[in-house]
Protein backbone atom coordinates (compact mmCIF):
# COMPACT_ATOMS: atom_id res chain seq x y z
CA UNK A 1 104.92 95.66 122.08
CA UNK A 2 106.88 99.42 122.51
CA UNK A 3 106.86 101.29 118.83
CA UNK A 4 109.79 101.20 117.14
CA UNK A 5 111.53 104.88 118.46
CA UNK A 6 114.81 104.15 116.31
CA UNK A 7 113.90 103.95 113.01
CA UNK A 8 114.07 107.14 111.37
CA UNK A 9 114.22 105.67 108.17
CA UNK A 10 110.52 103.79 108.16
CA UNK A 11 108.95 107.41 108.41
CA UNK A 12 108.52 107.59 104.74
CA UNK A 13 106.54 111.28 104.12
CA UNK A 14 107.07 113.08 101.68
CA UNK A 15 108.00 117.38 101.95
CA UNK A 16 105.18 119.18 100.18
CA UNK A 17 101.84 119.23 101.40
CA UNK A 18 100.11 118.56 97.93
CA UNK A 19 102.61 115.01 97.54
CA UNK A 20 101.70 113.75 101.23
CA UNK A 21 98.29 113.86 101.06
CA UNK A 22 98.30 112.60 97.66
CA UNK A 23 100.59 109.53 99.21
CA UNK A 24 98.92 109.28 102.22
CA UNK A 25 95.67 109.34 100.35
CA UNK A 26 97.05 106.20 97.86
CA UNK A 27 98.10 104.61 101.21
CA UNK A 28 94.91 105.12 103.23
CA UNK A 29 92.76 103.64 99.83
CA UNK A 30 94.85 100.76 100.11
CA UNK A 31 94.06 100.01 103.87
CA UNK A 32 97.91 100.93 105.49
CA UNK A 33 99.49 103.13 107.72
CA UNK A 34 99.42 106.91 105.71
CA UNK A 35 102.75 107.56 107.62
CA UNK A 36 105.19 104.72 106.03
CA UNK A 37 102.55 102.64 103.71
CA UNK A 38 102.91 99.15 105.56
CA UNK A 39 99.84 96.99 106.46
CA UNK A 40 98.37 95.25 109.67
CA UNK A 41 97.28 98.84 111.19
CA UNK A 42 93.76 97.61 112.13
CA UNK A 43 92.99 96.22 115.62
CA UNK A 44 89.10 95.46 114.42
CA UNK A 45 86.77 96.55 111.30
CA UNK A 46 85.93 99.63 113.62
CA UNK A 47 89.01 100.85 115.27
CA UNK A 48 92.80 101.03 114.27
CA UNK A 49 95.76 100.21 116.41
CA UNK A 50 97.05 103.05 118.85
CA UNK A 51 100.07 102.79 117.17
CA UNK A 52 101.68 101.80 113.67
CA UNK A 53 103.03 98.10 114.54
CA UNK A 54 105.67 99.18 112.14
CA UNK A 55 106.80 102.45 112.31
CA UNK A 56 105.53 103.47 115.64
CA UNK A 57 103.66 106.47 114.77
CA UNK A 58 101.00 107.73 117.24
CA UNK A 59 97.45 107.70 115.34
CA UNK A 60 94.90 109.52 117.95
CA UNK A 61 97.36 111.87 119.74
CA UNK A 62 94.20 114.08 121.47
CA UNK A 63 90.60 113.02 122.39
CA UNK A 64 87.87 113.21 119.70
CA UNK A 65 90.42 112.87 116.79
CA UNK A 66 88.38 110.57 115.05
CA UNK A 67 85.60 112.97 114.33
CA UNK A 68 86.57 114.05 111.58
CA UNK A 69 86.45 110.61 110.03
CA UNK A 70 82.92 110.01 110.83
CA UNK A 71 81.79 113.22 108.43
CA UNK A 72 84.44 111.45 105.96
CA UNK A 73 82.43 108.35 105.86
CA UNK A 74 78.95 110.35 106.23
CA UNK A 75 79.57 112.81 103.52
CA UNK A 76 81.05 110.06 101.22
CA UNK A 77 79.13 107.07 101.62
CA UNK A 78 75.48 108.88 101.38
CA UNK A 79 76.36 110.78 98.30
CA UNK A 80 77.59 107.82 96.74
CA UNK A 81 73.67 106.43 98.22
CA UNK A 82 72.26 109.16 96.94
CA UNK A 83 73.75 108.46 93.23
CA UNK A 84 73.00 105.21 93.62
CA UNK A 85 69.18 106.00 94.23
CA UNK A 86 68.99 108.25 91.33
CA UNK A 87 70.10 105.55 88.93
CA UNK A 88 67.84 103.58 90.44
CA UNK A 89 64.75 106.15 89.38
CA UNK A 90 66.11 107.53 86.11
CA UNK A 91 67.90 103.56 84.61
CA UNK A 92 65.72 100.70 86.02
CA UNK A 93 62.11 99.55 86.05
CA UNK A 94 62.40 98.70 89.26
CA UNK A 95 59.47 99.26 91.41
CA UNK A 96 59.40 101.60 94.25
CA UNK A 97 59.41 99.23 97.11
CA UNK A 98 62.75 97.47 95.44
CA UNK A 99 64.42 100.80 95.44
CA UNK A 100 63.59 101.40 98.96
CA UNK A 101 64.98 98.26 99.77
CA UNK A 102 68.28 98.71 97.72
CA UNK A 103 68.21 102.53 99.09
CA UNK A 104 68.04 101.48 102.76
CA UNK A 105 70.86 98.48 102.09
CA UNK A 106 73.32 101.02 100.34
CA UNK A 107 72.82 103.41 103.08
CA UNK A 108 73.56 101.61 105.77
CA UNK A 109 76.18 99.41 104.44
CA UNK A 110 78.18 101.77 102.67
CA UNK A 111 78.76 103.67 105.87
CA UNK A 112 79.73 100.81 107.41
CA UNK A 113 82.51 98.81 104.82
CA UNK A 114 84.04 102.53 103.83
CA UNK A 115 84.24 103.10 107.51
CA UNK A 116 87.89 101.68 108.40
CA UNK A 117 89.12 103.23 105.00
CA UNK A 118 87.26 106.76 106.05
CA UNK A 119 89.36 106.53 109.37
CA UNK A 120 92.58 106.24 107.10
CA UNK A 121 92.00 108.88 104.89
CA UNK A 122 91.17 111.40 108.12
CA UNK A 123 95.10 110.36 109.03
CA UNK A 124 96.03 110.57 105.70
CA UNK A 125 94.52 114.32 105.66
CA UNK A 126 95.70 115.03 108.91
CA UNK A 127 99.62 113.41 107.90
CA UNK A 128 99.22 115.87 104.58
CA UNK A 129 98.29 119.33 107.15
CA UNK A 130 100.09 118.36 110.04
CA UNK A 131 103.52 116.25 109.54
CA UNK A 132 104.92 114.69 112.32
CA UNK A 133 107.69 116.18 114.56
CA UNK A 134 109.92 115.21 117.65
CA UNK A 135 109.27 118.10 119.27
CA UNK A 136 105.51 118.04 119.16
CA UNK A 137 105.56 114.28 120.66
CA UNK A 138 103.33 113.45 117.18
CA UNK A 139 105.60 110.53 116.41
CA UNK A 140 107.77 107.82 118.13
CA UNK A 141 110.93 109.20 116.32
C-alpha cells in the first residue's frame, strides 16, 4: 500500500522543540505513530512498519537508525532492574536465591516488553530534534 503523499493535514507536529517531544513522547508511551498520534504502526513486537499506514511518514530513513533505541531500552529497563533489586534487599525477606530469580526475570523481560515502546520514543526524540521536511525527503508530504 503507497503512503498517503497528499495529506498535509495528518502531519500533526507541533513548532517548538520542547512541545514535540513532549507530544511525541505522550504518543510514543501510548504505542502510535510520534508524527500524527494514530495506531497500527507495528509490523511485529520487534520491528515497526517502514512507514506510518496513516500518515505516510518514513520511520528509518538511513541504516542503523534504530540504535539509538536499543540504549533507550538498555539504559531504561536495567535501571528500572536495578531499583527493582534494591527493594528486593532493603523491603523483603526474601531469600537470596528468590531475588536472583526475580533479578534475572526483570532483567530480561523488561528489556524485552519496553522494547517496541523504546523504538517509539527514539522517533519520538528524533521527531522533537529533527522535524520532518519536503526537501530533506524525511516525510511522504
Amino acid at each position: 500500500m503507497p503512503p498517503p503523499s497528499n495529506h498535509p493535514e495528518r502531519l500533526n507536529i507541533a513548532d517548538s522543540t520542547t512541545r514535540r517531544l513532549q507530544v511525541g513522547g505522550r504518543r510514543a508511551l501510548a504505542r502510535r505513530c510520534p508524527y500524527c498520534g494514530k495506531g497500527d504502526v507495528f509490523r511485529t513486537w520487534f520491528a515497526v512498519k517502514d512507514r506510518c499506514p496513516h500518515c505516510g511518514t518514513k520511520y528509518a530513513y538511513e541504516s542503523g537508525y534504530f540504535l539509538g533505541a536499543y540504549a533507550i531500552n538498555l539504559v531504561f529497563t536495567e535501571l528500572l532492574a536495578v531499583v527493582v533489586v534494591i527493594g528486593l534487599i532493603a523491603f523483603t525477606d526474601f531469600s537470596v536465591l528468590q531475588m536472583q530469580i526475580i533479578a534475572v526475570v526483570v532483567a530480561v523481560g523488561l528489556p524485552l516488553l519496553f522494547y517496541p515502546t523504546a523504538l517509539l520514543l527514539w522517533i519520538a526524540l528524533d521527531v522533537a530534534f529533527h522535524p520532518p521536511d519536503k526537501h530533506t525527503g524525511r516525510h511522504a508530504i
